[in-house]
PDB file of N, CA and C in Angstrom:
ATOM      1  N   UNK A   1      -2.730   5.343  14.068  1.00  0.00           N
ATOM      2  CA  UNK A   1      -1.905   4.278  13.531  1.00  0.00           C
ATOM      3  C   UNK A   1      -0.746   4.913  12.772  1.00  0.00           C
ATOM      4  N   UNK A   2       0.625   4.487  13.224  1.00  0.00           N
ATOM      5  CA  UNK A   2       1.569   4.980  12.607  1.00  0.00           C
ATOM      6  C   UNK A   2       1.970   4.517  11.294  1.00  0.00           C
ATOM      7  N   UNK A   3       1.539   3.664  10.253  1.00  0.00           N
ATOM      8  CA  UNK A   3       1.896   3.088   9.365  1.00  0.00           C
ATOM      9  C   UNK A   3       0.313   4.688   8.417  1.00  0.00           C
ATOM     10  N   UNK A   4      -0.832   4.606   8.709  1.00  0.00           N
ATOM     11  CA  UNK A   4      -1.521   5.270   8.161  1.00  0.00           C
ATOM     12  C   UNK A   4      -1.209   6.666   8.193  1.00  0.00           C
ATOM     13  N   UNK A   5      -0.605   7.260   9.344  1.00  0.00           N
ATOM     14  CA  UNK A   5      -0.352   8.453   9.426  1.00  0.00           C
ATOM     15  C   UNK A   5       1.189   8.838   8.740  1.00  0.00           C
ATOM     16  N   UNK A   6       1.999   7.932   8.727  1.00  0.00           N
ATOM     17  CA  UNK A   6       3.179   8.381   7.703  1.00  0.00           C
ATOM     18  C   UNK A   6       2.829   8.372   6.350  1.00  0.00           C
ATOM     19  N   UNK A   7       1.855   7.183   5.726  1.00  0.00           N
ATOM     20  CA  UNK A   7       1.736   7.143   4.071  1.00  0.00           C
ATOM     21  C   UNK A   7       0.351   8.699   4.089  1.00  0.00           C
ATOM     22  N   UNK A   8      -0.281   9.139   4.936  1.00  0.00           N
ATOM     23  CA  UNK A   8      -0.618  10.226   4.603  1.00  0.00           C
ATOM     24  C   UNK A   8      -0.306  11.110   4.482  1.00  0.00           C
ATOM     25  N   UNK A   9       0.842  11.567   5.726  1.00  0.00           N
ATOM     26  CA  UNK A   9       1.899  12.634   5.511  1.00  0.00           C
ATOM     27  C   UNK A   9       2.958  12.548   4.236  1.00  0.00           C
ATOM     28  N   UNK A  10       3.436  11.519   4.242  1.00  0.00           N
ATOM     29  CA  UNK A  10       3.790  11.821   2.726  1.00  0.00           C
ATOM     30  C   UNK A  10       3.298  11.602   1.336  1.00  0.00           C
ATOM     31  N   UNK A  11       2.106  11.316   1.299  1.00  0.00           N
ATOM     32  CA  UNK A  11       0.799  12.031   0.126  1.00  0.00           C
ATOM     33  C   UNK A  11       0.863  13.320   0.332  1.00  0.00           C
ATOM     34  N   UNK A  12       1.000  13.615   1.327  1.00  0.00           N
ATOM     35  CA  UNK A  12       0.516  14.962   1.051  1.00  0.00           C
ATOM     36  C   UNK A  12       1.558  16.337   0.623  1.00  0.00           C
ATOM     37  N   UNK A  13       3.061  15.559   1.810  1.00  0.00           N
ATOM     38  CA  UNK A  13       3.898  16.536   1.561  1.00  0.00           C
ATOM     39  C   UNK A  13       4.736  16.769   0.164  1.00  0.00           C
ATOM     40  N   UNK A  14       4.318  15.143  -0.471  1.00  0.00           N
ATOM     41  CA  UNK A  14       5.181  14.542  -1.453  1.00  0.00           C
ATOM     42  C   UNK A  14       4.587  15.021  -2.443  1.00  0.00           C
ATOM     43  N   UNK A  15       2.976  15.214  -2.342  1.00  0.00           N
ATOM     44  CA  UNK A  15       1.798  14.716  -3.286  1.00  0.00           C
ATOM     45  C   UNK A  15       1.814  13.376  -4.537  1.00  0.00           C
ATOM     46  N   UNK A  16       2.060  12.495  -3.582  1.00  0.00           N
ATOM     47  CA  UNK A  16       2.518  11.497  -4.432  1.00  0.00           C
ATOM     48  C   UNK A  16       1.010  10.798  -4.185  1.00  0.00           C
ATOM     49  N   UNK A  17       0.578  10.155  -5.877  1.00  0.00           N
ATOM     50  CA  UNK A  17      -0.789  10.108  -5.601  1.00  0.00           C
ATOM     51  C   UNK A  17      -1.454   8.109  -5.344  1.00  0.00           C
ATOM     52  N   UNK A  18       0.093   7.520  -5.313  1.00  0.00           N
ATOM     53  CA  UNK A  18      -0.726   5.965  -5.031  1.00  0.00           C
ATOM     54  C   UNK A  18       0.853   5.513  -4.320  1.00  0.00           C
ATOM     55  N   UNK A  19       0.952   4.769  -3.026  1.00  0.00           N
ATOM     56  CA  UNK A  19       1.515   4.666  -2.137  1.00  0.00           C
ATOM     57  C   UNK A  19       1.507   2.532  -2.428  1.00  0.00           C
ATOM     58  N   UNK A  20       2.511   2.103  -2.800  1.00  0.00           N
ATOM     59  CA  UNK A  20       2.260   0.527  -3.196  1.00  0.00           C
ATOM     60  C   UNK A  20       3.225   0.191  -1.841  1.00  0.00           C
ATOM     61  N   UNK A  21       2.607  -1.187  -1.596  1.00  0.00           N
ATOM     62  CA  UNK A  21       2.918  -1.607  -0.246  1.00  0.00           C
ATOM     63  C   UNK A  21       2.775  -3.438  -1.143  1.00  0.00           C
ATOM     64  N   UNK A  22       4.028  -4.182  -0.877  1.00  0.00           N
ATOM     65  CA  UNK A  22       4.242  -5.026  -0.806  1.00  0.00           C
ATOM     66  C   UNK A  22       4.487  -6.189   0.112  1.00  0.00           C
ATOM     67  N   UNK A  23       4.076  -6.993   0.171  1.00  0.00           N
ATOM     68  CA  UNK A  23       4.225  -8.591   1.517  1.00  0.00           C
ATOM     69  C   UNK A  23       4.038  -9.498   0.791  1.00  0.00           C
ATOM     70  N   UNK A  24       4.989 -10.291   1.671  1.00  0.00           N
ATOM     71  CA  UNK A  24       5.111 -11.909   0.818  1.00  0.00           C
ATOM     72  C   UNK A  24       3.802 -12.442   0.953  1.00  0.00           C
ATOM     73  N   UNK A  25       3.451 -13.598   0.352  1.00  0.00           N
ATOM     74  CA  UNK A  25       1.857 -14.287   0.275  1.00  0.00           C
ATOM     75  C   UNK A  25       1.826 -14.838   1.831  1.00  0.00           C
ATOM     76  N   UNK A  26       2.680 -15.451   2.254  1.00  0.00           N
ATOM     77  CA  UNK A  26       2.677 -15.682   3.226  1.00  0.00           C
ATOM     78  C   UNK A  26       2.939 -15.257   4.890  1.00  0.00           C
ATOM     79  N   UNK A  27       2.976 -13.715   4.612  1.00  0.00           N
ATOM     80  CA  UNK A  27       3.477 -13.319   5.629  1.00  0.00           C
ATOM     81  C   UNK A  27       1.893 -12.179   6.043  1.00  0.00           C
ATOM     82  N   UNK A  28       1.015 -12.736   6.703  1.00  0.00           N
ATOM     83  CA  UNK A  28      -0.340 -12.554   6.753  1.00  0.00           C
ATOM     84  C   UNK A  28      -0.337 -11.334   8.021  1.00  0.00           C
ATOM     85  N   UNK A  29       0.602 -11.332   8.891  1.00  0.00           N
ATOM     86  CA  UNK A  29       0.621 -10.182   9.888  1.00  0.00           C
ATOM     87  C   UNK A  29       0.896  -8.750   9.375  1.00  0.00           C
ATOM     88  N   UNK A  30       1.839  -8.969   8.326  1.00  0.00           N
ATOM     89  CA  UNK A  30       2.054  -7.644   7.211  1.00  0.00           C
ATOM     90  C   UNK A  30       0.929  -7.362   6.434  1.00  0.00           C
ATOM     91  N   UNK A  31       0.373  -8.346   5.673  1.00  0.00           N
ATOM     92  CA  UNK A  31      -0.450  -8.025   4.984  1.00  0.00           C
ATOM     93  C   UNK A  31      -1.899  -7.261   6.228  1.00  0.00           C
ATOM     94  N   UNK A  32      -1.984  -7.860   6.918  1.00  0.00           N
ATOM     95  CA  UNK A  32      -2.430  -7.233   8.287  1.00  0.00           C
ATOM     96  C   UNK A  32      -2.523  -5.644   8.598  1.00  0.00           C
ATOM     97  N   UNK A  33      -1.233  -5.479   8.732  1.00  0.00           N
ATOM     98  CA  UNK A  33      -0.953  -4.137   8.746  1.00  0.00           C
ATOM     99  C   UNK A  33      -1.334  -3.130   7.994  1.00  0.00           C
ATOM    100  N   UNK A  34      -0.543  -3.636   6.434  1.00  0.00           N
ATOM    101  CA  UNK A  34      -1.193  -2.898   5.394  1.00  0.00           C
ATOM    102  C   UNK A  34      -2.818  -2.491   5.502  1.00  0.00           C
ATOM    103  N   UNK A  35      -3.822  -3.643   5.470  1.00  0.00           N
ATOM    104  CA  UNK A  35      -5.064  -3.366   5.325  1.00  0.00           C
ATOM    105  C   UNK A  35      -5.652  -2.416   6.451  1.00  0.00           C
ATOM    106  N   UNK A  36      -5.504  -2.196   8.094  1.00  0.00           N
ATOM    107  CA  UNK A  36      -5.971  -1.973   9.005  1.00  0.00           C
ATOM    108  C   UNK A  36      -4.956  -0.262   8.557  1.00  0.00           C
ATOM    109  N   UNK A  37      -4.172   0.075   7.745  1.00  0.00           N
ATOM    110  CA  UNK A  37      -3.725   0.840   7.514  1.00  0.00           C
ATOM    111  C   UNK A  37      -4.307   2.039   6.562  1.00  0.00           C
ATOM    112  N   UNK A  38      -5.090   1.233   5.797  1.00  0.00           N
ATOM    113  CA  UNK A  38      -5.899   1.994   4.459  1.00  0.00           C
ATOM    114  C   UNK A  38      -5.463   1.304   3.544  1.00  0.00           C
ATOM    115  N   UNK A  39      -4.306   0.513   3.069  1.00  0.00           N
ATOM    116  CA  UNK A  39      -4.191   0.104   1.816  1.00  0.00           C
ATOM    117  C   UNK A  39      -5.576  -0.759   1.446  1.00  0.00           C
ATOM    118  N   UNK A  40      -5.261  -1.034  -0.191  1.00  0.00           N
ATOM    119  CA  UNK A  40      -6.504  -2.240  -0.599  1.00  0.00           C
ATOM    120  C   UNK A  40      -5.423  -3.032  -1.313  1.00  0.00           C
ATOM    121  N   UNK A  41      -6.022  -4.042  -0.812  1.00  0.00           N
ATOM    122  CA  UNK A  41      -5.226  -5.378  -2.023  1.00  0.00           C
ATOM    123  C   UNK A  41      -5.355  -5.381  -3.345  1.00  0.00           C
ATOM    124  N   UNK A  42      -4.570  -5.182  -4.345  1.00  0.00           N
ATOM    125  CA  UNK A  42      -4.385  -4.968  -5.383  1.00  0.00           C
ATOM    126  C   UNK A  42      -4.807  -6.567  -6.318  1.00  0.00           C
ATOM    127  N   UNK A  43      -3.297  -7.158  -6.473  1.00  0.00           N
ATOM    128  CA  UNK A  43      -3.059  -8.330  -7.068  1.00  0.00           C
ATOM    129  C   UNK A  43      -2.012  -9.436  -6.027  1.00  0.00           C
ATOM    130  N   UNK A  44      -2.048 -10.511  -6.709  1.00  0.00           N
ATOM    131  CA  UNK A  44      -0.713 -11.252  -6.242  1.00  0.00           C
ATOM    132  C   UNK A  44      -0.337 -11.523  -7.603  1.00  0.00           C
ATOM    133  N   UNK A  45       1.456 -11.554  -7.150  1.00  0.00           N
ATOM    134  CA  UNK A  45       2.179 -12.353  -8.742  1.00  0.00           C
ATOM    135  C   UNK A  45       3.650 -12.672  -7.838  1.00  0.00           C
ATOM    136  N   UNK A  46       4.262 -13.904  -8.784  1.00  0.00           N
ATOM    137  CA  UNK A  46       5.572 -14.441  -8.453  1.00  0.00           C
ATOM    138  C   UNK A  46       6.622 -13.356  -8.982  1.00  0.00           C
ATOM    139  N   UNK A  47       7.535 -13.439  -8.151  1.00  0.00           N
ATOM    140  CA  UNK A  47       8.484 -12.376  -7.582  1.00  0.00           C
ATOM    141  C   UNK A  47       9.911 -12.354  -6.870  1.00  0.00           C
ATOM    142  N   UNK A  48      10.828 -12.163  -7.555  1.00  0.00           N
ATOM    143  CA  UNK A  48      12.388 -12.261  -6.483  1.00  0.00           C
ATOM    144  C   UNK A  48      12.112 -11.095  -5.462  1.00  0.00           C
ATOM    145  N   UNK A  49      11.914 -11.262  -4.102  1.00  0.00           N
ATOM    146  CA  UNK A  49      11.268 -10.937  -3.430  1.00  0.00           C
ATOM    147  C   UNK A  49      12.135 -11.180  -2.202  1.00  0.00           C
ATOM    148  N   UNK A  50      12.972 -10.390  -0.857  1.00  0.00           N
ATOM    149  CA  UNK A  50      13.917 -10.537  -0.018  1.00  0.00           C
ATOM    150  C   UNK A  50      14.496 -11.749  -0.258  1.00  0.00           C
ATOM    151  N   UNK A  51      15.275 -11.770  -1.452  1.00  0.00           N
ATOM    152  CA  UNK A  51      16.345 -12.672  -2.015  1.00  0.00           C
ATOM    153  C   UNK A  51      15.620 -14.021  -3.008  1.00  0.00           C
ATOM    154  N   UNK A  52      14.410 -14.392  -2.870  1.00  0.00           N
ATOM    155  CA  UNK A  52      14.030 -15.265  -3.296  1.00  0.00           C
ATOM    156  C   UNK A  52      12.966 -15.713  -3.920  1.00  0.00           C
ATOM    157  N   UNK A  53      12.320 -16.245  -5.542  1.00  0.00           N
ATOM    158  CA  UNK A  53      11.211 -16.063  -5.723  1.00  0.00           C
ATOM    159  C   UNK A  53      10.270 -16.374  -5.241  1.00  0.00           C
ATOM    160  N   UNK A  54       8.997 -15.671  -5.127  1.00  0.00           N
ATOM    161  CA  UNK A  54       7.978 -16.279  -3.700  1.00  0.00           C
ATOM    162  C   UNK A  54       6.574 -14.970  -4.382  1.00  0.00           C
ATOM    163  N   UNK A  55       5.484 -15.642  -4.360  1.00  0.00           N
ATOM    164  CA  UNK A  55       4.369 -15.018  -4.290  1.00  0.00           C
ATOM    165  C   UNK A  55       4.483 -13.900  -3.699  1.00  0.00           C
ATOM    166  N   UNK A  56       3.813 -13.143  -3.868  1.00  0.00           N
ATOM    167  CA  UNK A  56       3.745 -11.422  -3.389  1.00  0.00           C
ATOM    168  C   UNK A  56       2.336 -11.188  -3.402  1.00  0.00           C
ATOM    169  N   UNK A  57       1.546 -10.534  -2.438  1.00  0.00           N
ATOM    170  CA  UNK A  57       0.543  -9.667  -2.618  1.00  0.00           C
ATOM    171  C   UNK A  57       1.247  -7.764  -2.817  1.00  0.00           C
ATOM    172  N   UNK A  58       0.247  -7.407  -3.681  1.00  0.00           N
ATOM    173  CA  UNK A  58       0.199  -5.824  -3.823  1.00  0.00           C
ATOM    174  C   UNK A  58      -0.686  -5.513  -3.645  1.00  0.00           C
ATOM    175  N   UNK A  59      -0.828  -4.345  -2.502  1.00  0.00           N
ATOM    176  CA  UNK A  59      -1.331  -3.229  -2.243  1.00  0.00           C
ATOM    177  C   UNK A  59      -0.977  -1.757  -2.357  1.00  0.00           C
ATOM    178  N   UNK A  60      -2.433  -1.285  -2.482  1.00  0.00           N
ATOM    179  CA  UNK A  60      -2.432   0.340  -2.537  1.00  0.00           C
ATOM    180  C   UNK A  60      -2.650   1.215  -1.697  1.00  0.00           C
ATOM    181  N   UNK A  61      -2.429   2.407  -1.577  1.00  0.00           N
ATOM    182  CA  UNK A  61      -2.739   3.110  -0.460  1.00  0.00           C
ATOM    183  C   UNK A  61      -2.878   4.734  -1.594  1.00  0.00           C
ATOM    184  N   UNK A  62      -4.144   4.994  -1.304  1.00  0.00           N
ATOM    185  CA  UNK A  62      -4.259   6.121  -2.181  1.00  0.00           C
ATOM    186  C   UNK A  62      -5.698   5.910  -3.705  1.00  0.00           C
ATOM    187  N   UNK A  63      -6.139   6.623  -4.524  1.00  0.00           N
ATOM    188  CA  UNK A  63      -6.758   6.477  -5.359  1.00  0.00           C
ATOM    189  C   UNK A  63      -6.529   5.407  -6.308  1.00  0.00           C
ATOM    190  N   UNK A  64      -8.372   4.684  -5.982  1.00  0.00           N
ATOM    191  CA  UNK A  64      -8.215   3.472  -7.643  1.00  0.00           C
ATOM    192  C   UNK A  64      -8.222   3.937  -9.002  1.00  0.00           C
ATOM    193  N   UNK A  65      -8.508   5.621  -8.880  1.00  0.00           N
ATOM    194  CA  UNK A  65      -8.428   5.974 -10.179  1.00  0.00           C
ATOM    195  C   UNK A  65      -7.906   6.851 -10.408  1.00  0.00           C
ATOM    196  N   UNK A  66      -7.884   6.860 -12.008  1.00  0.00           N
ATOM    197  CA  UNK A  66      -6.553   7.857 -12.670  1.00  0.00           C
ATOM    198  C   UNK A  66      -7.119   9.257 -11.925  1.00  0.00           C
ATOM    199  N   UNK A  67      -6.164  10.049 -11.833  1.00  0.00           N
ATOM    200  CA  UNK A  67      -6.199  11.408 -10.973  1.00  0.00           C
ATOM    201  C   UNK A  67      -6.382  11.688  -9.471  1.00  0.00           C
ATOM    202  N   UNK A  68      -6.817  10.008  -9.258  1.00  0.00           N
ATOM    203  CA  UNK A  68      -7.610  10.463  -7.679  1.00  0.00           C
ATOM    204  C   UNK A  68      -5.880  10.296  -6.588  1.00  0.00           C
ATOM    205  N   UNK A  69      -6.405  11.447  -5.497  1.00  0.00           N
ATOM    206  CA  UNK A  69      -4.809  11.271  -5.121  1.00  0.00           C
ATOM    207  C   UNK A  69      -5.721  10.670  -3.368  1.00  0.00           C
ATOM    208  N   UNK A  70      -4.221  10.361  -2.329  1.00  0.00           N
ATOM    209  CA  UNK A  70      -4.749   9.898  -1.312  1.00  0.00           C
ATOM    210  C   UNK A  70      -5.299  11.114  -0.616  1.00  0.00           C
ATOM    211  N   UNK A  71      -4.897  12.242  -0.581  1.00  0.00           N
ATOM    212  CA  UNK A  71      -5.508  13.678   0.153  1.00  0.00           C
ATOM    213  C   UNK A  71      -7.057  13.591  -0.134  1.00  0.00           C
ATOM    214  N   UNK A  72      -7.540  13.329  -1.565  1.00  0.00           N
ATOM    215  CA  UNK A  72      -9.149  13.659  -1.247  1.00  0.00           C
ATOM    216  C   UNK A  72      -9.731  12.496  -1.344  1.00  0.00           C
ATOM    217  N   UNK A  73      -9.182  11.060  -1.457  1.00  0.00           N
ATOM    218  CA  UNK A  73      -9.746   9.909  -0.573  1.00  0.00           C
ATOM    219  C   UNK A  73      -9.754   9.837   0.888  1.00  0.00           C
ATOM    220  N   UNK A  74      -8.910  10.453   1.660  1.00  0.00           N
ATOM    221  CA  UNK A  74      -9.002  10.663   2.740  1.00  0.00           C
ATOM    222  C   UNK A  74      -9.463  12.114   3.840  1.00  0.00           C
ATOM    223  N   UNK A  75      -9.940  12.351   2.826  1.00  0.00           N
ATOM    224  CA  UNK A  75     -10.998  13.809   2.889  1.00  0.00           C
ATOM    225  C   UNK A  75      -9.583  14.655   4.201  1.00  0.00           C
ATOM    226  N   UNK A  76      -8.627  14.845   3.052  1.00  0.00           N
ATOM    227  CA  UNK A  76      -7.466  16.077   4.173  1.00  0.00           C
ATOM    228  C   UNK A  76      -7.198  16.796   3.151  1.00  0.00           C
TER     229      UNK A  76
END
Protein backbone atom coordinates (compact mmCIF):
# COMPACT_ATOMS: atom_id res chain seq x y z
CA UNK A 1 0.00 0.00 0.00
CA UNK A 2 1.36 3.21 -1.13
CA UNK A 3 -0.09 5.59 1.41
CA UNK A 4 1.62 3.00 4.28
CA UNK A 5 4.79 2.66 2.58
CA UNK A 6 5.49 6.49 2.09
CA UNK A 7 4.43 7.50 5.92
CA UNK A 8 7.01 4.68 6.76
CA UNK A 9 9.69 5.79 4.62
CA UNK A 10 9.50 8.99 5.91
CA UNK A 11 9.50 7.89 9.73
CA UNK A 12 12.23 6.58 9.10
CA UNK A 13 14.27 8.78 6.82
CA UNK A 14 12.85 11.84 8.64
CA UNK A 15 12.67 10.01 12.03
CA UNK A 16 9.76 11.85 12.60
CA UNK A 17 7.98 10.03 15.39
CA UNK A 18 3.87 10.59 14.89
CA UNK A 19 2.65 11.13 11.24
CA UNK A 20 -1.18 13.12 11.73
CA UNK A 21 -3.48 12.50 8.91
CA UNK A 22 -6.56 14.56 8.66
CA UNK A 23 -10.31 14.00 6.73
CA UNK A 24 -13.34 15.75 6.83
CA UNK A 25 -16.15 13.84 9.07
CA UNK A 26 -17.70 13.20 6.16
CA UNK A 27 -15.52 12.11 3.70
CA UNK A 28 -15.51 8.22 4.85
CA UNK A 29 -13.37 6.86 1.70
CA UNK A 30 -10.36 8.98 3.15
CA UNK A 31 -10.90 8.19 6.38
CA UNK A 32 -10.80 4.64 4.70
CA UNK A 33 -7.58 5.00 3.50
CA UNK A 34 -6.03 6.36 6.44
CA UNK A 35 -7.12 3.31 8.61
CA UNK A 36 -6.30 0.31 6.03
CA UNK A 37 -3.01 2.41 6.04
CA UNK A 38 -1.90 2.03 9.78
CA UNK A 39 -3.19 5.22 11.07
CA UNK A 40 -5.60 5.08 14.36
CA UNK A 41 -8.32 7.51 14.86
CA UNK A 42 -7.41 9.92 17.21
CA UNK A 43 -10.31 12.57 17.90
CA UNK A 44 -12.88 14.63 15.93
CA UNK A 45 -13.22 18.56 16.44
CA UNK A 46 -14.74 21.60 14.35
CA UNK A 47 -12.34 23.12 12.02
CA UNK A 48 -11.71 25.71 8.96
CA UNK A 49 -10.92 22.89 7.02
CA UNK A 50 -10.47 23.16 2.71
CA UNK A 51 -11.95 26.64 3.06
CA UNK A 52 -14.73 25.94 5.40
CA UNK A 53 -15.71 25.08 8.98
CA UNK A 54 -16.67 21.38 9.06
CA UNK A 55 -15.96 18.49 11.52
CA UNK A 56 -12.63 16.79 11.10
CA UNK A 57 -11.52 13.40 12.21
CA UNK A 58 -7.67 13.01 13.40
CA UNK A 59 -5.55 10.40 12.90
CA UNK A 60 -2.20 8.96 13.75
CA UNK A 61 0.24 7.05 12.17
CA UNK A 62 3.14 6.13 14.44
CA UNK A 63 3.42 5.71 18.46
CA UNK A 64 0.49 6.33 21.18
CA UNK A 65 3.18 7.03 23.41
CA UNK A 66 5.60 9.53 24.47
CA UNK A 67 8.96 8.22 22.85
CA UNK A 68 7.44 5.48 20.86
CA UNK A 69 8.42 6.25 17.19
CA UNK A 70 6.66 4.52 13.97
CA UNK A 71 10.09 2.37 13.15
CA UNK A 72 9.63 0.14 16.31
CA UNK A 73 5.78 0.02 16.09
CA UNK A 74 6.28 -1.29 12.90
CA UNK A 75 9.02 -3.63 13.86
CA UNK A 76 11.68 -1.86 10.85
Amino acid sequence: MSVRAACTWAAIEFRIPKILGIAAAQNIASQGVLLRAGFVRKHEQLMLFQGREQPVQFFEFGGTEPGQSPIGRLGI
